[in-house]
N, C-alpha and C. Protein backbone atom coordinates (compact mmCIF):
# COMPACT_ATOMS: atom_id res chain seq x y z
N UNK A 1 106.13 133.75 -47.69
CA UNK A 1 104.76 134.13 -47.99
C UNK A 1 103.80 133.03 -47.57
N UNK A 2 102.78 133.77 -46.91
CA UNK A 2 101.32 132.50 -46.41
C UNK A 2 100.78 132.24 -48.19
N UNK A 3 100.47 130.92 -48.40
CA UNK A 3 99.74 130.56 -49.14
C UNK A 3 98.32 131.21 -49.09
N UNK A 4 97.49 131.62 -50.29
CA UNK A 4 96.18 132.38 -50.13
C UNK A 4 95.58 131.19 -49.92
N UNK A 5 95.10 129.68 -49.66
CA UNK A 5 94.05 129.38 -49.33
C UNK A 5 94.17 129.31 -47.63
N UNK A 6 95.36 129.40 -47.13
CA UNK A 6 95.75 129.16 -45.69
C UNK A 6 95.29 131.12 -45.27
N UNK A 7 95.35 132.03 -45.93
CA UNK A 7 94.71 133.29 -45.39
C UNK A 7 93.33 133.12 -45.68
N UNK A 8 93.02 132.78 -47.25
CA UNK A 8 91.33 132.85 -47.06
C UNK A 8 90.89 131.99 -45.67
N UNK A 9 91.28 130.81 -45.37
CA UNK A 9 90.81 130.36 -44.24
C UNK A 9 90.56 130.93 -43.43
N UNK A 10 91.86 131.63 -43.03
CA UNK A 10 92.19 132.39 -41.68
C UNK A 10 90.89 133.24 -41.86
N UNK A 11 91.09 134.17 -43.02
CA UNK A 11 89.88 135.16 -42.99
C UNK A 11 88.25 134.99 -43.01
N UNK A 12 87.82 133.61 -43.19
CA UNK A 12 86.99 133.32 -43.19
C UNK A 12 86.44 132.46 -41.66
N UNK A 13 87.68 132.43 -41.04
CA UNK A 13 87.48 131.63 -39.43
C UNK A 13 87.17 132.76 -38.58
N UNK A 14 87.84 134.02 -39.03
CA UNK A 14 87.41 135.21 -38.08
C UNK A 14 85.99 135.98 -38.67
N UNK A 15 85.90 135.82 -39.45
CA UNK A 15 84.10 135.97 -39.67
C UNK A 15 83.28 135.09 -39.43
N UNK A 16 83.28 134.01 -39.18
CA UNK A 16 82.46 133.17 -38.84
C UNK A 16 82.18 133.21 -37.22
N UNK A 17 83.53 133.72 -36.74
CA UNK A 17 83.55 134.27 -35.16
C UNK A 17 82.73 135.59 -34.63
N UNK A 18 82.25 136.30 -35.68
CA UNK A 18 81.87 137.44 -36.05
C UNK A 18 83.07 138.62 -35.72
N UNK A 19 83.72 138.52 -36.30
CA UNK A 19 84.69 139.19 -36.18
C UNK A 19 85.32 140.00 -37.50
N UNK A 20 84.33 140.18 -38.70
CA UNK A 20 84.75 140.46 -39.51
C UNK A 20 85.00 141.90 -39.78
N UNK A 21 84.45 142.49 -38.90
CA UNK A 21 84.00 144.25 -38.75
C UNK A 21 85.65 144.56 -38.59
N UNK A 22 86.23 143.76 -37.34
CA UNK A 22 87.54 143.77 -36.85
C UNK A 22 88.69 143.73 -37.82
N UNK A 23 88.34 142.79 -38.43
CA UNK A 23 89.23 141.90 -39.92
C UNK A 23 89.37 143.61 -40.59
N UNK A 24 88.10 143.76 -41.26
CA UNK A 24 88.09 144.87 -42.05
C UNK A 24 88.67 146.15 -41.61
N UNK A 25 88.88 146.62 -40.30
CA UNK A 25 89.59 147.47 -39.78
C UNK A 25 90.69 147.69 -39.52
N UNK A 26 91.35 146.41 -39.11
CA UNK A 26 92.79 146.31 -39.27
C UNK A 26 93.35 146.18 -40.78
N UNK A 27 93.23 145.81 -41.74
CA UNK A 27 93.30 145.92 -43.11
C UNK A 27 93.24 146.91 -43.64
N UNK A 28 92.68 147.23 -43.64
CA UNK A 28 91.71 149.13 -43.62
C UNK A 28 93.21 149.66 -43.23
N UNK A 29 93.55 149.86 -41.77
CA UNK A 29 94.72 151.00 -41.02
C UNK A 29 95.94 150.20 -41.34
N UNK A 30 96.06 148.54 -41.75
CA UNK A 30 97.60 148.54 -42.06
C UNK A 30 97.75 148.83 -43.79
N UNK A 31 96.65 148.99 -44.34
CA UNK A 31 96.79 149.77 -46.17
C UNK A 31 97.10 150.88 -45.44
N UNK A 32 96.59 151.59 -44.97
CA UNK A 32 96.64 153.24 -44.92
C UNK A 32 98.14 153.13 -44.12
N UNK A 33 98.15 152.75 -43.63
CA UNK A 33 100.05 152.73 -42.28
C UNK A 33 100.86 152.42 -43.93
N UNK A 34 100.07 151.54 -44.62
CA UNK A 34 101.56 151.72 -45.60
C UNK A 34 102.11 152.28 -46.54
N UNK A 35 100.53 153.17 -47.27
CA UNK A 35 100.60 153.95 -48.16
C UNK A 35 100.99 155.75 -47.47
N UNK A 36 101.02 155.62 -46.30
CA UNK A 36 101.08 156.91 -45.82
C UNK A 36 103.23 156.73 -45.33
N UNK A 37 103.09 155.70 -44.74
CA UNK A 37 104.57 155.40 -44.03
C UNK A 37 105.92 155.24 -45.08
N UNK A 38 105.34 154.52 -45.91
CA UNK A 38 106.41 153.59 -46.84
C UNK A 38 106.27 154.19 -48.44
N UNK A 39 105.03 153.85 -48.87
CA UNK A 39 104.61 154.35 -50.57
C UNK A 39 104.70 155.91 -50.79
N UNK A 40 104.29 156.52 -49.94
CA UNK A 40 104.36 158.00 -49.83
C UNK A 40 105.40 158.91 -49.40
N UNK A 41 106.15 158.27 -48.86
CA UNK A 41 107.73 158.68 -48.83
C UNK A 41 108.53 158.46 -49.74
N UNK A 42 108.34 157.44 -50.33
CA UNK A 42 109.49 156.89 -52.26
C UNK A 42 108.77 157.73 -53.21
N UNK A 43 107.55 157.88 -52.67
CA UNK A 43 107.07 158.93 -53.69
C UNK A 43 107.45 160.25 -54.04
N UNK A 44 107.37 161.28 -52.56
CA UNK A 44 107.94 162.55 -52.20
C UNK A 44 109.83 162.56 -52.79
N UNK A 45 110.00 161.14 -52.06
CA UNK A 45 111.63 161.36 -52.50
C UNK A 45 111.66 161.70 -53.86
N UNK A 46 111.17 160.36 -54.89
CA UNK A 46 111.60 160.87 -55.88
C UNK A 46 111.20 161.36 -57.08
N UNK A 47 110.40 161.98 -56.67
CA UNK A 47 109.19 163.20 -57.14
C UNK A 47 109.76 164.21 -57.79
N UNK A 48 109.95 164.62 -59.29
CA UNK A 48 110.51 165.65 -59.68
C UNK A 48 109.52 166.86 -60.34
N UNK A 49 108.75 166.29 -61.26
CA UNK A 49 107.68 166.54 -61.71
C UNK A 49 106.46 166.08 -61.84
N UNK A 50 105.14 167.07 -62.66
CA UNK A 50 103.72 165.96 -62.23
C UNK A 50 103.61 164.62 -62.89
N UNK A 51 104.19 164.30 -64.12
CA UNK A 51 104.60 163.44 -65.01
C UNK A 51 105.22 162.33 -64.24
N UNK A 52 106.46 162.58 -63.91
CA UNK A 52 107.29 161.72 -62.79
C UNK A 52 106.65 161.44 -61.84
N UNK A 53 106.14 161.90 -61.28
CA UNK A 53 104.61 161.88 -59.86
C UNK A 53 104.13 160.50 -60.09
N UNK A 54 103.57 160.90 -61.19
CA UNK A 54 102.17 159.84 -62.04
C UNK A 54 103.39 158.68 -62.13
N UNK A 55 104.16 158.97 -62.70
CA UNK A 55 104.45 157.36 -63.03
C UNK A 55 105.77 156.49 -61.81
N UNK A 56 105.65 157.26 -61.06
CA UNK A 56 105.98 156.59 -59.52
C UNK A 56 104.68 155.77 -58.51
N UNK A 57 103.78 156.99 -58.75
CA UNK A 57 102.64 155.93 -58.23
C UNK A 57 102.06 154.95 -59.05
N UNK A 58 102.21 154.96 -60.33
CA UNK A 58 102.08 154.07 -61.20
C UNK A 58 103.04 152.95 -60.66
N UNK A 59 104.10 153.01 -60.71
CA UNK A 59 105.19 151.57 -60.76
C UNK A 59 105.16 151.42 -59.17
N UNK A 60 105.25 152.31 -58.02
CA UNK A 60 104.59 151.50 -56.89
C UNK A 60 103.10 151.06 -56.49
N UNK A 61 102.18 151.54 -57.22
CA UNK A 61 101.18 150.94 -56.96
C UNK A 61 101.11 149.24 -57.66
N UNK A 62 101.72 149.17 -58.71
CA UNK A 62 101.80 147.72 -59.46
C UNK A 62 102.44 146.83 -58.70
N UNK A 63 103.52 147.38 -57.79
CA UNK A 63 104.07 146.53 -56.93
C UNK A 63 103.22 146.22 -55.72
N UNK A 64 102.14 147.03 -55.29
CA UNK A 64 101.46 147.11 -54.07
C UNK A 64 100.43 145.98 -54.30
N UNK A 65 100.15 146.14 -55.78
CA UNK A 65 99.07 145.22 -56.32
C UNK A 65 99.31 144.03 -56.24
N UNK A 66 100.41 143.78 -57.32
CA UNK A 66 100.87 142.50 -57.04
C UNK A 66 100.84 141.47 -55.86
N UNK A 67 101.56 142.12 -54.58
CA UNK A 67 101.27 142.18 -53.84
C UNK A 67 100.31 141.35 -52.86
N UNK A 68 99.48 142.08 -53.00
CA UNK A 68 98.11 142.03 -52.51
C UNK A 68 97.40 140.55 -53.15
N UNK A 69 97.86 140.67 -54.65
CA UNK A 69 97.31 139.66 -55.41
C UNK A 69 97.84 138.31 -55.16
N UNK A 70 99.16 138.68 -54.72
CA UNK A 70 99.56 137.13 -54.36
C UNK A 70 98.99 136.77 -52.63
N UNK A 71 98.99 137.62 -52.06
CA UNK A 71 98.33 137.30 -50.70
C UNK A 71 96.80 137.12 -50.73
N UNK A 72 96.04 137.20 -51.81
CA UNK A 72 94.89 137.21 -51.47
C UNK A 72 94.34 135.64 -52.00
């Protein structure tokens, strides 16, 4: 794992380049590539009911979070 002050950098060197429109777009399509590719397939799999539904995207979204939280 990148340390978050070595990404905030990063992310703050490509806006200063003006490049942040870019930043935000690729971020943008690799969330969506993963919630459509990866999160949304463990979901369908093991999807029984609406109950079960809810609490699959519940326990992968906490992992997605996490996640995110340690990279940010």
């Amino acid at each position: 794992m990148i340390p978050r002050e070595v990404l905030s950098r990063g992310a703050e060197a490509i806006c200063r380049r003006g490049q942040a429109q870019r930043l935000s777009t690729h971020i943008k399509d690799r969330n969506k590539a993963y919630l459509q590719n990866e999160l949304m397939p463990l979901v369908e799999k093991d999807a029984g009911n609406a109950i079960e539904v809810l609490r699959l995207v519940y326990r992968h979204w906490k992992i997605w979070n996490e996640q995110v939280v340690m990279t940010s």
